[in-house]
Protein backbone atom coordinates (compact mmCIF):
# COMPACT_ATOMS: atom_id res chain seq x y z
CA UNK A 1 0.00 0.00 0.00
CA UNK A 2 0.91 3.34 -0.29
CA UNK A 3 -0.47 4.61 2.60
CA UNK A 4 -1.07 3.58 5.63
CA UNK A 5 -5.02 2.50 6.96
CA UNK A 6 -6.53 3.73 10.33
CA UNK A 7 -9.13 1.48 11.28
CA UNK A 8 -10.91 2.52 14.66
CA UNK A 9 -12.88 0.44 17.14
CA UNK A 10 -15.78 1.66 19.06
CA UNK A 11 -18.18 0.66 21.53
CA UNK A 12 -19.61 0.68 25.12
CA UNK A 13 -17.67 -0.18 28.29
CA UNK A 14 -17.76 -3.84 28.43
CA UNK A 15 -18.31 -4.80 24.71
CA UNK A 16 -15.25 -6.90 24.11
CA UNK A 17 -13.91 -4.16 21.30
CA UNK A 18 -10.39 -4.16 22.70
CA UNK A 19 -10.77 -7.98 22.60
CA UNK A 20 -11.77 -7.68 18.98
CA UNK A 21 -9.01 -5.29 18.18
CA UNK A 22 -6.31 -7.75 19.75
CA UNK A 23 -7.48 -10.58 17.57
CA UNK A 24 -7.15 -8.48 14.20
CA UNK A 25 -4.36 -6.94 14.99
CA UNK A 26 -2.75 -10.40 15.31
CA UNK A 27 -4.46 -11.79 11.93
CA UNK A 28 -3.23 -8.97 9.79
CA UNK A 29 0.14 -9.39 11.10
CA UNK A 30 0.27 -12.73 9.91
CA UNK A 31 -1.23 -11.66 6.51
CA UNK A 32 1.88 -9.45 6.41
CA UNK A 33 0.52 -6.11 6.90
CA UNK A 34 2.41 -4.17 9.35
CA UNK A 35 0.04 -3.22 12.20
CA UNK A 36 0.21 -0.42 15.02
CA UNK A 37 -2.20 -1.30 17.57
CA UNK A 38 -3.09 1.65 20.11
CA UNK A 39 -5.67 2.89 22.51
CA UNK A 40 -7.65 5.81 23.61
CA UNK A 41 -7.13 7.98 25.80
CA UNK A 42 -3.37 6.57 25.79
CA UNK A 43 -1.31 4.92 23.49
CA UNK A 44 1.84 7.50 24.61
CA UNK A 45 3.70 8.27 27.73
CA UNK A 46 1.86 11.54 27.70
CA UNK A 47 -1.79 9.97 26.81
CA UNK A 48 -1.46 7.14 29.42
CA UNK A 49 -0.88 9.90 31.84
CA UNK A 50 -4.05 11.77 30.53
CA UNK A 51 -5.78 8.23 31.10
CA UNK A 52 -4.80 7.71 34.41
CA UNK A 53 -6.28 11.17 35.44
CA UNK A 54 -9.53 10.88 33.68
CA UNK A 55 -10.35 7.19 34.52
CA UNK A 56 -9.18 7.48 38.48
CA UNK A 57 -12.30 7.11 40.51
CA UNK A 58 -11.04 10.05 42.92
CA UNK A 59 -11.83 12.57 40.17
CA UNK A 60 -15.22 12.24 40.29
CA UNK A 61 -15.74 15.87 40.62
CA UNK A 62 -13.97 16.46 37.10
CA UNK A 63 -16.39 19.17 35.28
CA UNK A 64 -17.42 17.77 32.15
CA UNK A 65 -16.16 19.97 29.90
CA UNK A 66 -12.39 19.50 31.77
CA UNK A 67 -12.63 15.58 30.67
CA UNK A 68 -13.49 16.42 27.19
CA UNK A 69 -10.42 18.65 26.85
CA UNK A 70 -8.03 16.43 28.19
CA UNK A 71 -9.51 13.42 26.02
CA UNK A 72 -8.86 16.12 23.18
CA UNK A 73 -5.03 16.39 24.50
CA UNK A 74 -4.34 13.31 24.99
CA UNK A 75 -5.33 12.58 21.60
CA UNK A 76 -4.08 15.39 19.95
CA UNK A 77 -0.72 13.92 21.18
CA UNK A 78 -1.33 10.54 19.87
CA UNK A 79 -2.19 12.14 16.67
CA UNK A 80 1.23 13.78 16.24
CA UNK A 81 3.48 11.30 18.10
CA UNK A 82 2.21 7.79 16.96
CA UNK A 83 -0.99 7.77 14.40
CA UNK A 84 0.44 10.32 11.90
CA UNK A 85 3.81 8.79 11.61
CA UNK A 86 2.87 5.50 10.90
CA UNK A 87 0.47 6.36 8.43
CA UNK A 88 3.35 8.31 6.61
CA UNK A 89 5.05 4.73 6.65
CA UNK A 90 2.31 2.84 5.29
CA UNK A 91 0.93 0.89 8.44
CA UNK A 92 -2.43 -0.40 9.48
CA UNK A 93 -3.26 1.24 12.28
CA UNK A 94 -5.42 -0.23 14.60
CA UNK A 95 -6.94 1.97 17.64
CA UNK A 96 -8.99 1.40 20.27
CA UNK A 97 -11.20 4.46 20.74
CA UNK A 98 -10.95 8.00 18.55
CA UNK A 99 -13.23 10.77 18.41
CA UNK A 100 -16.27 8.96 17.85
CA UNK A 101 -15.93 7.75 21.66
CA UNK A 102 -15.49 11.60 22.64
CA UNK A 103 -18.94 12.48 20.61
CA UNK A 104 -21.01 9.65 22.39
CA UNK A 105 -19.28 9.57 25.93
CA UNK A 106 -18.80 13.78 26.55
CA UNK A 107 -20.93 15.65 23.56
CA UNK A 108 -23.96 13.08 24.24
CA UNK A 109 -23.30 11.41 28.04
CA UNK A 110 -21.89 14.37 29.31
CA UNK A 111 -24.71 16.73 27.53
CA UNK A 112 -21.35 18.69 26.13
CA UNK A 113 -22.96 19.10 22.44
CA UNK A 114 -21.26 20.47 19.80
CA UNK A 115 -18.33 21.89 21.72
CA UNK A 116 -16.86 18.08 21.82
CA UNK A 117 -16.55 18.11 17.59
CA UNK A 118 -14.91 21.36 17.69
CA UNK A 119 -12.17 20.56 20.29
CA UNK A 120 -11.15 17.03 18.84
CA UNK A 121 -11.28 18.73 15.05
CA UNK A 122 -8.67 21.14 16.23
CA UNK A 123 -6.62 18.05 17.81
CA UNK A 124 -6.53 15.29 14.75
CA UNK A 125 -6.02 17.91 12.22
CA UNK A 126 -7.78 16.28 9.52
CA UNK A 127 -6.23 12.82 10.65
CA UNK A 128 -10.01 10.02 10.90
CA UNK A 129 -10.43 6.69 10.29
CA UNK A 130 -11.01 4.99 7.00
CA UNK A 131 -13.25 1.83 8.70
CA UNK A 132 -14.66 2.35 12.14
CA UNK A 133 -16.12 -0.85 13.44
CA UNK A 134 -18.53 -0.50 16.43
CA UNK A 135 -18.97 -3.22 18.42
CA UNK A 136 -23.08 -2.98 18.98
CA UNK A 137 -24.22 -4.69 22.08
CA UNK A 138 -26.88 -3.26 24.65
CA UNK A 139 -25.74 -0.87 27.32
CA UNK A 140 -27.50 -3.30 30.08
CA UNK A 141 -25.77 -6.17 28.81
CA UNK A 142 -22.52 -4.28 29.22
CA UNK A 143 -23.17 -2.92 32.29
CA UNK A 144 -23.86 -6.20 33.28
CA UNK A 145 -20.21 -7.71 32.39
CA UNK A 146 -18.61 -4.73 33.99
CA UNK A 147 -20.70 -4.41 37.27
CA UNK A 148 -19.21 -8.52 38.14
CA UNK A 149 -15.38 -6.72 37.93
CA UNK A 150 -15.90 -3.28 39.37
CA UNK A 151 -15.21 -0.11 37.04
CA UNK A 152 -13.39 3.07 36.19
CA UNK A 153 -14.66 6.44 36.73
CA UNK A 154 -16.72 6.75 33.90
CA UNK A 155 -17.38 2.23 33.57
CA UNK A 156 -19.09 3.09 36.94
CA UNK A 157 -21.68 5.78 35.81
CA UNK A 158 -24.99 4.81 35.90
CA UNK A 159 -27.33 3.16 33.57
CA UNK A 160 -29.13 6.42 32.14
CA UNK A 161 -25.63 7.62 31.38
CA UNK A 162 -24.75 4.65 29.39
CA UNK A 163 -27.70 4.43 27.47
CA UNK A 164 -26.89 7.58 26.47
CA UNK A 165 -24.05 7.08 24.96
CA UNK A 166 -25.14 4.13 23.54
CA UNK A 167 -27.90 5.86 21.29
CA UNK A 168 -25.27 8.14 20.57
CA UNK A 169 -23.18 5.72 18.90
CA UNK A 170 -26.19 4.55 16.80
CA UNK A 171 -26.88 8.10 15.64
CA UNK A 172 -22.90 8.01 14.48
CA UNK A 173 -23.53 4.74 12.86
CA UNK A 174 -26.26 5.74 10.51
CA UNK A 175 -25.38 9.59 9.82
CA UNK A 176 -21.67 7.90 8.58
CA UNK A 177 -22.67 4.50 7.05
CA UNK A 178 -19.57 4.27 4.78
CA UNK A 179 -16.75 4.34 7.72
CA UNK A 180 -18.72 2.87 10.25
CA UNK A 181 -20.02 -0.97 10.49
CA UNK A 182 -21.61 -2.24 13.41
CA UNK A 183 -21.17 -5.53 14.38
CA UNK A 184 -23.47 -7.63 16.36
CA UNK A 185 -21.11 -8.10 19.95
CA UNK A 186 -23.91 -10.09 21.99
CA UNK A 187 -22.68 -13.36 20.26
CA UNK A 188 -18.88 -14.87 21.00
CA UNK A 189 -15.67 -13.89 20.79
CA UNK A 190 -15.16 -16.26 17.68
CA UNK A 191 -17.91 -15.09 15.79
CA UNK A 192 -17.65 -11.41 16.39
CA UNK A 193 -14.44 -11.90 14.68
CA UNK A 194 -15.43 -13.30 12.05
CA UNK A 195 -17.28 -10.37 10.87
CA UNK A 196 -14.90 -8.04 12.00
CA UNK A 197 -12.30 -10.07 9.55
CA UNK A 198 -14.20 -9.76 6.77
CA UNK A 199 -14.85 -5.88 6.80
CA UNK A 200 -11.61 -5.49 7.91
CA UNK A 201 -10.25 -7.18 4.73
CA UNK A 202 -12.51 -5.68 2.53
CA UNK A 203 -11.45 -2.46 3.19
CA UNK A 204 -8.44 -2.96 3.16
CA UNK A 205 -8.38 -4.95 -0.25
CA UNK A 206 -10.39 -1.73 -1.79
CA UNK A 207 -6.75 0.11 -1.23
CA UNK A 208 -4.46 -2.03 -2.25
């Protein structure tokens, strides 16, 4: 290829995405493509700093619009220090999380609005996925899976919260139907992958 592919994965707290992300990561690599797999909010020494702040259950008094802005830095520094450069040198880059998370979890959760598209513009500089697969499985199922192993500061909102975000990520889904694929996470890990293979492929087989 002559450019690299950013392929994003999306979902609720709980919906085996980073599972799913693992698993391609590790097929593509043995197809020969050469794969950066990263995460949101993270993926650099700055970012996992970010992370650690935002998802620390002692922060619970963090204004709203505070998290969004340090989602924004933290990937406004991924941007420049580790998604950028590889797709200048042709990888496949798989990460966990991007601005669609941002829209559902602080413009939509946190009641933020358009504020949250503005900020993270500013911070990608033009830099989105090609393929965005969301992982679609209920909020209550989710919460469900996460309530059994405790949860991060925002893992441990409530319900109401969640669901928001959740029909958030549907109303991403169908206003950009050509990056973003939903895929049915209630059923198993094997399965899931399946389908996540085979739109994973045929994107990238549509740029080669």
């Amino acid at each position: 290829m002559s450019e690299g592919a950013f392929i994003s994965f999306e979902g609720p707290d709980g919906s085996g995405k980073s599972t799913q992300q693992r698993l391609l990561g590790e097929y593509l690599t043995g197809l020969g493509y050469s794969v950066v797999s990263t995460r949101e909010p993270g993926g650099t020494r700055i970012g996992e700093k970010i992370r650690d702040l935002t998802l620390d259950t002692e922060n619970r008094e963090m204004d709203a619009l505070t998290e969004a802005m340090l989602y924004a830095s933290s990937r406004a520094q991924h941007v420049a220090e580790v998604i950028r450069p590889a797709l200048e040198q042709g990888k496949v880059v798989l990460c966990d999380r991007y601005v669609d998370s941002s829209i559902a979890y602080q413009g939509c959760g946190r009641a933020l609005g358009g504020v949250v598209a503005d900020i993270n513009a500013l911070a990608v500089g033009g830099i989105m996925p090609g393929l965005t697969i969301f992982i679609d499985i209920p909020p209550e199922t989710c919460f469900d899976r996460i309530g059994r192993c405790g949860g991060d500061r925002i893992e441990s909102e409530d319900i109401v919260y969640h669901r928001r975000v959740y029909e958030s990520y549907l109303e991403i889904a169908e206003k950009f139907p050509n990056r973003v694929k939903a895929v049915d996470g209630r059923r198993g890990a094997g399965e899931v992958q399946a389908d996540v293979r085979a739109i994973a492929c045929g994107y990238l087989g549509q740029r080669a």
